[in-house]
N, C-alpha and C. Protein backbone atom coordinates (compact mmCIF):
# COMPACT_ATOMS: atom_id res chain seq x y z
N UNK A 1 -9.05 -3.32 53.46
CA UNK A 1 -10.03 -4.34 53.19
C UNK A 1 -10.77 -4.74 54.47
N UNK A 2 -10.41 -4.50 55.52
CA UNK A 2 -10.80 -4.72 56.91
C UNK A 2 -12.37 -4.64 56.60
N UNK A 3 -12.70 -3.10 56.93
CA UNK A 3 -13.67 -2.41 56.85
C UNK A 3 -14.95 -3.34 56.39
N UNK A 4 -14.60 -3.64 54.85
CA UNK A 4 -15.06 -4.14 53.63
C UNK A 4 -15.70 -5.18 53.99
N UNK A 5 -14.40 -5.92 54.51
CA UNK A 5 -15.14 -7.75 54.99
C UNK A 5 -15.67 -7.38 56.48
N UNK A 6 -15.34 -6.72 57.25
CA UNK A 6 -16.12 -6.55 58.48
C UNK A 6 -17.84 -6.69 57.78
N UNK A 7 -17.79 -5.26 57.41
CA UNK A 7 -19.32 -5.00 56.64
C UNK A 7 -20.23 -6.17 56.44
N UNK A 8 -19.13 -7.50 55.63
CA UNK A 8 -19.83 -8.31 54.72
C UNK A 8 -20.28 -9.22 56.00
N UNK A 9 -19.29 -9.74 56.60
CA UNK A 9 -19.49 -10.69 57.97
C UNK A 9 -20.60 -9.80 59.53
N UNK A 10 -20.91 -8.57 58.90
CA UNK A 10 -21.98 -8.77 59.39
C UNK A 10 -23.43 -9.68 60.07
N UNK A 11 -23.84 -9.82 61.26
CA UNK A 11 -24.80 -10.36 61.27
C UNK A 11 -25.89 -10.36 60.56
N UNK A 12 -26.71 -11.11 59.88
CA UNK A 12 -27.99 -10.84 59.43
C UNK A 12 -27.68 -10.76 57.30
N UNK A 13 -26.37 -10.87 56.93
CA UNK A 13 -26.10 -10.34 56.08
C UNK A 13 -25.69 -11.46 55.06
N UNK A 14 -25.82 -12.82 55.58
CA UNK A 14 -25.78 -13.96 54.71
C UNK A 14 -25.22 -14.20 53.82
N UNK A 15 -23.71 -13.34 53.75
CA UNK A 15 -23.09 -13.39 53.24
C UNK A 15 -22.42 -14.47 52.65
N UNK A 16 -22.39 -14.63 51.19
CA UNK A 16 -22.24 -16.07 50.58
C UNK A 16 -21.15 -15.28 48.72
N UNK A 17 -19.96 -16.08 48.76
CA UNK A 17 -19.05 -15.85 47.89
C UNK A 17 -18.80 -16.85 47.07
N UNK A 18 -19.03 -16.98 45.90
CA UNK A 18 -18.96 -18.26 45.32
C UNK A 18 -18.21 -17.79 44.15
N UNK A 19 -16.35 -18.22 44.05
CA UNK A 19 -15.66 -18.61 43.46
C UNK A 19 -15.28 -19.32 42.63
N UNK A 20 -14.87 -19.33 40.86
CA UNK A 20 -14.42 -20.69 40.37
C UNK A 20 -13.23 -19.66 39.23
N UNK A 21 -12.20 -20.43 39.18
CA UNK A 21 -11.35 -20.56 37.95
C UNK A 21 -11.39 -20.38 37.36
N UNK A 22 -10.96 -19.76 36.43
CA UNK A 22 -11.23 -19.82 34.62
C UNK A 22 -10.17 -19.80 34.20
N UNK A 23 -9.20 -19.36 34.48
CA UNK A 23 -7.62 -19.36 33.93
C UNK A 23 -6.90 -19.52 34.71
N UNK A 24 -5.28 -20.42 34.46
CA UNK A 24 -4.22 -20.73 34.92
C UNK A 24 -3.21 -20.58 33.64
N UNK A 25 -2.43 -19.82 33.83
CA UNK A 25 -1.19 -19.75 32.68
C UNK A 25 0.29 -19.15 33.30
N UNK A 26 0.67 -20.34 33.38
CA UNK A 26 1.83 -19.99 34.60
C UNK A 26 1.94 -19.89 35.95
N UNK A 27 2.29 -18.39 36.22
CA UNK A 27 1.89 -17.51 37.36
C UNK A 27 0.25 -16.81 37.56
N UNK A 28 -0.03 -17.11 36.83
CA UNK A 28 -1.46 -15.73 36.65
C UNK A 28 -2.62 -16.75 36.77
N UNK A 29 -3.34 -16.29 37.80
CA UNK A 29 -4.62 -16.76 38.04
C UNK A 29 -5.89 -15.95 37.25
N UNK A 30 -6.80 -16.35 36.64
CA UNK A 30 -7.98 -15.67 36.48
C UNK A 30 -9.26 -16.09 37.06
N UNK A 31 -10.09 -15.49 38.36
CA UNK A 31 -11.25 -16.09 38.44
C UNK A 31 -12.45 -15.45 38.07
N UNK A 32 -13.58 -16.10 38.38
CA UNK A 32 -14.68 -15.28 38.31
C UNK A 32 -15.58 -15.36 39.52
N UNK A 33 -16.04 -14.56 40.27
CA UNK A 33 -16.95 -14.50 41.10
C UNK A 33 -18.48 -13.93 41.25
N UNK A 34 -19.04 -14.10 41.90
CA UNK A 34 -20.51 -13.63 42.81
C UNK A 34 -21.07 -13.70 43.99
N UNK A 35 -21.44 -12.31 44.66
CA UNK A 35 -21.43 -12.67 46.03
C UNK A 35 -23.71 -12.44 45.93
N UNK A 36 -23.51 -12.80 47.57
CA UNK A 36 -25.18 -12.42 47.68
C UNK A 36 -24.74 -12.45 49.15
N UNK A 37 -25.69 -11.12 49.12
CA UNK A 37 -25.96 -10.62 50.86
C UNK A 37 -26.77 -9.76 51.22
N UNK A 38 -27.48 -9.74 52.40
CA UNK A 38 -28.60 -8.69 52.30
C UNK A 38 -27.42 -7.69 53.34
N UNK A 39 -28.16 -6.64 52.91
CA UNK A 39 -27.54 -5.08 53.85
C UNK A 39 -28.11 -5.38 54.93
N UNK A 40 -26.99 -4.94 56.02
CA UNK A 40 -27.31 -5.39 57.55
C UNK A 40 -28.27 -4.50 58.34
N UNK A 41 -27.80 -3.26 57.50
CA UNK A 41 -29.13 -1.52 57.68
C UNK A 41 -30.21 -1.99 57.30
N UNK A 42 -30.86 -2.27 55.97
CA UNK A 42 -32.09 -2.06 55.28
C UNK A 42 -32.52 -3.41 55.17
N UNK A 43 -31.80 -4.63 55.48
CA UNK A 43 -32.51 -6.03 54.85
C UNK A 43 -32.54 -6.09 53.38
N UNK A 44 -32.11 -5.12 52.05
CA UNK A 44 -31.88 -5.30 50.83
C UNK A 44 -31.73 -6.61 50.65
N UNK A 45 -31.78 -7.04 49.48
CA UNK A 45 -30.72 -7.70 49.02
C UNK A 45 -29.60 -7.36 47.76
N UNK A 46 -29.00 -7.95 48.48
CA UNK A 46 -27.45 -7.15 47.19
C UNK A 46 -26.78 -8.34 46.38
N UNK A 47 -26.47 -8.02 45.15
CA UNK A 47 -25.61 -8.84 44.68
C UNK A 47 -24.22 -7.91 43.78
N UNK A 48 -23.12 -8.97 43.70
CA UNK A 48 -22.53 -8.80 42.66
C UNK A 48 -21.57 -9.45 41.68
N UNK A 49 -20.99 -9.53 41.14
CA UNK A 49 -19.99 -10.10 40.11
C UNK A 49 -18.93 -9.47 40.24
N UNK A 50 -17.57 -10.06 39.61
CA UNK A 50 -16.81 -9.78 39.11
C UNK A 50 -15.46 -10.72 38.79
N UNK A 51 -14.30 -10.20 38.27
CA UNK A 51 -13.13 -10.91 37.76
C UNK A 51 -11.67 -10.55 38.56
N UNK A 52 -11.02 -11.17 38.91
CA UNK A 52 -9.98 -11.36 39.57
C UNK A 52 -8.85 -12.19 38.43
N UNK A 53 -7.52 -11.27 38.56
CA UNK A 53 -6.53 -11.69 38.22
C UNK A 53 -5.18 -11.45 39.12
N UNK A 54 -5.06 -12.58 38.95
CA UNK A 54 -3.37 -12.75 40.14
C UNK A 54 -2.23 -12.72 39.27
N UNK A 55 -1.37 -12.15 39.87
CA UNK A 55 0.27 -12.73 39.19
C UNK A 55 0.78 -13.08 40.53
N UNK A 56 1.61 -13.89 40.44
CA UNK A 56 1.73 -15.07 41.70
C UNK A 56 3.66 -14.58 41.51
N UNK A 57 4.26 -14.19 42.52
CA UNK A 57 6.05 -14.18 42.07
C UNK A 57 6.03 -14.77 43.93
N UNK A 58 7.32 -15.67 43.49
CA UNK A 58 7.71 -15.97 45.04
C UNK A 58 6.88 -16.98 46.02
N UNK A 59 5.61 -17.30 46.02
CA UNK A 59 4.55 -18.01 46.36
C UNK A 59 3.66 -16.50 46.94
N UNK A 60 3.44 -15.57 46.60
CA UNK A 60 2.93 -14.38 47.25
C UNK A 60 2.33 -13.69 46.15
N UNK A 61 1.21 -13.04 45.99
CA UNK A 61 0.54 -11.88 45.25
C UNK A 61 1.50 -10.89 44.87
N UNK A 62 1.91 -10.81 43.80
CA UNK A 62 2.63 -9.62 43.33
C UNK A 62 2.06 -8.59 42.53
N UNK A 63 0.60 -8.50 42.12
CA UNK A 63 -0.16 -7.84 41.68
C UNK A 63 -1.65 -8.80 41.84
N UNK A 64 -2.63 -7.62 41.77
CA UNK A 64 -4.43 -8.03 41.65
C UNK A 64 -4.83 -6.93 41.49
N UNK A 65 -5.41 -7.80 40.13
CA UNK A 65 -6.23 -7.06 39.32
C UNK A 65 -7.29 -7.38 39.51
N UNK A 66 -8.35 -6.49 39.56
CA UNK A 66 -10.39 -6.64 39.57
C UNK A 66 -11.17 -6.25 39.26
N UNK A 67 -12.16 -6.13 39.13
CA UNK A 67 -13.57 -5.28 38.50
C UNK A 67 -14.44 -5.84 38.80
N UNK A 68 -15.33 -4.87 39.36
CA UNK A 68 -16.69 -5.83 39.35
C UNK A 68 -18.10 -4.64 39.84
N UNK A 69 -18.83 -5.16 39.50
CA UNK A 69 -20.24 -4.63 39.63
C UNK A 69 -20.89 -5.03 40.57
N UNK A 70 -21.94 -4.01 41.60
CA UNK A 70 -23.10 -4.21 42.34
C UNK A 70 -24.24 -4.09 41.95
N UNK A 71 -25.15 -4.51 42.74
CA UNK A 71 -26.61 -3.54 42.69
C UNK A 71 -28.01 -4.22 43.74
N UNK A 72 -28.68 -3.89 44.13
CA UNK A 72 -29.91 -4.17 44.57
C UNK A 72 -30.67 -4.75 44.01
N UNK A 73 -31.16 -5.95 44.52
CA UNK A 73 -32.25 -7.07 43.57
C UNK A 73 -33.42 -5.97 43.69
N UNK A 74 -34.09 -6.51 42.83
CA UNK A 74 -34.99 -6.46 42.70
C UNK A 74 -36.03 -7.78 42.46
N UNK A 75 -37.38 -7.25 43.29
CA UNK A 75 -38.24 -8.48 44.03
C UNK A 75 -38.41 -9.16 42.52
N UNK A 76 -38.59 -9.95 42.52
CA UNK A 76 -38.74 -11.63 41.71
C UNK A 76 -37.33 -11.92 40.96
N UNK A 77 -36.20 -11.44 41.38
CA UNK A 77 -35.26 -11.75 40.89
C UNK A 77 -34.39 -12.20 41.45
């Protein structure tokens, strides 16, 4: 994951992650997310979505689950 978040914390790349909840049942977290950032190469802008699920054993991540989608805005959007 290094790599990944290096990339994102890029300069110039405005990188912005906006997190919220949707499920708690027990151990198991469900969230939903969206990030926005422009590419630090091209000035793009990028976005994406996706879903996160935790199972929580011990106070520690014992599994994560995710999915999620990218893509390149497009101008007026």
């Amino acid at each position: 994951m290094a790599p990944r978040f290096a990339y994102f914390g890029a300069p110039n790349t405005g990188f912005l992650c906006r997190k919220v909840l949707r499920s708690l049942s027990g151990p198991v977290f469900g969230v939903v997310w969206v990030n926005h950032r422009a590419d630090p190469e091209t000035g793009e802008a990028k976005r994406s979505k996706g879903v996160e699920f935790w199972l929580m054993r011990d106070d520690m991540i014992a599994r994560w689950d995710a999915s999620f989608n990218a893509w390149t805005v497009n101008r007026g959007e």
